[in-house]
C-alpha atoms as a PDB file:
ATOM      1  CA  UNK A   1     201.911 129.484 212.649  1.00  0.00           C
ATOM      2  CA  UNK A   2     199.013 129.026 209.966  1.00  0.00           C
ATOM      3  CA  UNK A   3     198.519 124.987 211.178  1.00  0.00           C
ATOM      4  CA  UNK A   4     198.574 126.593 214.387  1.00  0.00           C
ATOM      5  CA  UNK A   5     195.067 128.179 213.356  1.00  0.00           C
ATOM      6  CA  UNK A   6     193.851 125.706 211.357  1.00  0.00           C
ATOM      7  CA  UNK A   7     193.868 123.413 214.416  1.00  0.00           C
ATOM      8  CA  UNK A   8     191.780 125.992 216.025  1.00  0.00           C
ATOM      9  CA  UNK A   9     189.380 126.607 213.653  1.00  0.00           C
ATOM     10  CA  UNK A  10     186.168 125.992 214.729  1.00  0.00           C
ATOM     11  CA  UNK A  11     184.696 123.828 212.110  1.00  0.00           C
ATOM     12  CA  UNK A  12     181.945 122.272 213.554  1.00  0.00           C
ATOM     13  CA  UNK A  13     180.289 126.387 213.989  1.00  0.00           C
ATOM     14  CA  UNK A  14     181.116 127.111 210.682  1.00  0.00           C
ATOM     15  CA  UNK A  15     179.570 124.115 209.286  1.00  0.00           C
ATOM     16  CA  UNK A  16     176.459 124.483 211.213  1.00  0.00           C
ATOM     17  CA  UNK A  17     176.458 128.245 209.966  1.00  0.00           C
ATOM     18  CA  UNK A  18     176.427 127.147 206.148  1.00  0.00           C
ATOM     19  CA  UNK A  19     173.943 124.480 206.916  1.00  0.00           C
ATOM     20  CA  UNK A  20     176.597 121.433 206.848  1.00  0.00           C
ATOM     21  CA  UNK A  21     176.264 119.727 209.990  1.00  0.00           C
ATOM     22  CA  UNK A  22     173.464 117.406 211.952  1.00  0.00           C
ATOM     23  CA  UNK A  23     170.926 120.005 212.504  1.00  0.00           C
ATOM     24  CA  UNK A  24     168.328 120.773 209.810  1.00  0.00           C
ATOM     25  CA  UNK A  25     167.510 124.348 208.830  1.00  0.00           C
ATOM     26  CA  UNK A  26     164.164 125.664 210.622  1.00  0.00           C
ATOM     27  CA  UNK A  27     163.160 127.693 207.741  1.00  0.00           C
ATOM     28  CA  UNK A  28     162.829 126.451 203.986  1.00  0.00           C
ATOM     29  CA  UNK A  29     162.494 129.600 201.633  1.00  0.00           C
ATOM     30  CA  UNK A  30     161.179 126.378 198.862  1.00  0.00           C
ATOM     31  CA  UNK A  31     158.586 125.023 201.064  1.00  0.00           C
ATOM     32  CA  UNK A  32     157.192 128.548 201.917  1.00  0.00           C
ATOM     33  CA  UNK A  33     157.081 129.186 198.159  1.00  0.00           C
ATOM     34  CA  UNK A  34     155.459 125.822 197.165  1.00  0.00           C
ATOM     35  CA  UNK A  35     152.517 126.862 200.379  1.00  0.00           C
ATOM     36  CA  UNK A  36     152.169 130.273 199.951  1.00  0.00           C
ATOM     37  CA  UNK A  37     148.603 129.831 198.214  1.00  0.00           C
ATOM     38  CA  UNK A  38     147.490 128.249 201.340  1.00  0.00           C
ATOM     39  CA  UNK A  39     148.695 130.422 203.384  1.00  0.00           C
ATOM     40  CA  UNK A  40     147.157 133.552 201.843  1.00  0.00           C
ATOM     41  CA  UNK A  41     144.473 131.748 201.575  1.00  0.00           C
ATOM     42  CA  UNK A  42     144.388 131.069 205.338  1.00  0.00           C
ATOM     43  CA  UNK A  43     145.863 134.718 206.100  1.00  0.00           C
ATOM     44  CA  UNK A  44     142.884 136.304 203.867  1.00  0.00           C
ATOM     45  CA  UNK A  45     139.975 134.336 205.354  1.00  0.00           C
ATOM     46  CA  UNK A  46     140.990 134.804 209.078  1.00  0.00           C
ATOM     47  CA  UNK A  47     141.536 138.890 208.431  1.00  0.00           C
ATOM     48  CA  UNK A  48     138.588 139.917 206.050  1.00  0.00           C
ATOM     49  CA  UNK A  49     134.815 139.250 206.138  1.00  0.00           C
ATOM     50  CA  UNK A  50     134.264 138.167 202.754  1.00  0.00           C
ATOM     51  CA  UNK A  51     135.403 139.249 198.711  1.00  0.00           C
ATOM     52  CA  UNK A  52     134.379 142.296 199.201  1.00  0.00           C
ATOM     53  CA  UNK A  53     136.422 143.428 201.531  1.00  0.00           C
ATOM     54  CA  UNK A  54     139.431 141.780 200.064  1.00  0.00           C
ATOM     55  CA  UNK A  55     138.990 143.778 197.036  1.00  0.00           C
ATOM     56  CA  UNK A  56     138.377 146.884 198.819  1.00  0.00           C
ATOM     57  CA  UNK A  57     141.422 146.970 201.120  1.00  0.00           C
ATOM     58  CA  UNK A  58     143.824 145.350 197.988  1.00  0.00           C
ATOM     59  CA  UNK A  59     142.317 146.887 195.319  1.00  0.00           C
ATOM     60  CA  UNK A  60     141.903 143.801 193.243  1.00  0.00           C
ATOM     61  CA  UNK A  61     139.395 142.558 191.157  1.00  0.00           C
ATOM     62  CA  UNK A  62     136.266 140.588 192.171  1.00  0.00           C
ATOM     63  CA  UNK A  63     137.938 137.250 190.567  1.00  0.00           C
ATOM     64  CA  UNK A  64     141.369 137.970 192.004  1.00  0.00           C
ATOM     65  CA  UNK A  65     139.791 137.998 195.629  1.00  0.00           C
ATOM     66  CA  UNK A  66     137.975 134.958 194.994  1.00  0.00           C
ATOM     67  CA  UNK A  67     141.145 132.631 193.853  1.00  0.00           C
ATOM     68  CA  UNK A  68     142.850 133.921 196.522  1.00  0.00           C
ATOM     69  CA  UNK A  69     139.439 132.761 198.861  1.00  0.00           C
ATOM     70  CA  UNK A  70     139.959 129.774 197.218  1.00  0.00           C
ATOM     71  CA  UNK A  71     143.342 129.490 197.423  1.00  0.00           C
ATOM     72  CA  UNK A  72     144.162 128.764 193.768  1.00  0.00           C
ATOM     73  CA  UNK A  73     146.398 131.862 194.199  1.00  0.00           C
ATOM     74  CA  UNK A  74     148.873 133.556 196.563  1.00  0.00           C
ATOM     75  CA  UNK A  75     149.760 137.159 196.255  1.00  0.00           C
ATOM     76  CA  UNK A  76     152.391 139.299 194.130  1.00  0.00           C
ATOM     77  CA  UNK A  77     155.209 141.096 196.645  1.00  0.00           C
ATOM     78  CA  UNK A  78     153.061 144.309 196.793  1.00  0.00           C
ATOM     79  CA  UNK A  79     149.686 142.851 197.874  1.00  0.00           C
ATOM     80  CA  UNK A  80     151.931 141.131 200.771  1.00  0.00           C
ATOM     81  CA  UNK A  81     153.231 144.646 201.934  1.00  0.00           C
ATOM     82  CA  UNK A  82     149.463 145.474 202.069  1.00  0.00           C
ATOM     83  CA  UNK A  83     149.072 142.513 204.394  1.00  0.00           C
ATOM     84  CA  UNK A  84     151.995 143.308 206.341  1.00  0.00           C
ATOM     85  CA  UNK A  85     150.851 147.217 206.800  1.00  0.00           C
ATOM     86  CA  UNK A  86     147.129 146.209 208.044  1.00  0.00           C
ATOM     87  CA  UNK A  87     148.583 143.248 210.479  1.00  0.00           C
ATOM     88  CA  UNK A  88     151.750 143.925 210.854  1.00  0.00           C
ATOM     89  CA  UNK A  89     152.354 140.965 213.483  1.00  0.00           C
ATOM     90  CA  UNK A  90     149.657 138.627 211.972  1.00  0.00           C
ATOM     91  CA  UNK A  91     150.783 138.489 208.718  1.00  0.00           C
ATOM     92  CA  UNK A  92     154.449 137.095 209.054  1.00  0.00           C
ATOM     93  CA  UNK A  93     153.488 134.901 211.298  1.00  0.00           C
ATOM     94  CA  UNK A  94     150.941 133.386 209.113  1.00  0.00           C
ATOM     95  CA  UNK A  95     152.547 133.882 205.709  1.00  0.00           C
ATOM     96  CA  UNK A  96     156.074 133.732 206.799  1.00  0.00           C
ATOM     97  CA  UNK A  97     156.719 131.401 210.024  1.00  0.00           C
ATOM     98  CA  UNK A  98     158.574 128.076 210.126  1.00  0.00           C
ATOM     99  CA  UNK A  99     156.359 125.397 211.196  1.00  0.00           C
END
């Protein structure tokens, strides 16, 4: 009865569900890590007018807003629920989205 089973296992779905098979995954948790500078950076400049208002609506310091105008800097997990509360569409999609 249990080779029975086995023989209907459906390996080639499981393997594509733990990232096994052919197809490659569509998002990379490391690679969003490794750009999230940029992306802030990109996220930051396309929502705000200039430091200013990056430090007013964070409530950072005047040389936190400018790395992150830079983009020597991304942000900690509470600035990002900021981001996510002002632009709550925006924001994923920039910071977040497989490309």
């Amino acid at each position: 009865m249990s080779a029975q089973k086995s023989d209907s296992f459906p390996h080639a779905a499981h393997n594509a569900i733990l990232g096994r098979g052919d197809s490659v995954p569509v998002y990379d948790p490391h690679r969003v890590h490794r750009e999230f500078p940029d992306r802030w950076q990109a996220y930051i400049r396309a929502n705000y007018r200039n430091l200013n208002h990056v430090q007013q609506v964070f409530g950072v310091s005047e040389r936190t807003a400018r790395k992150w105008w830079k983009g020597e800097t991304g942000a900690n997990g509470g600035h990002v629920a900021i981001a996510v509360n002002e632009h709550p569409v925006a924001a994923p999609r920039m910071l977040f989205a497989a490309e």
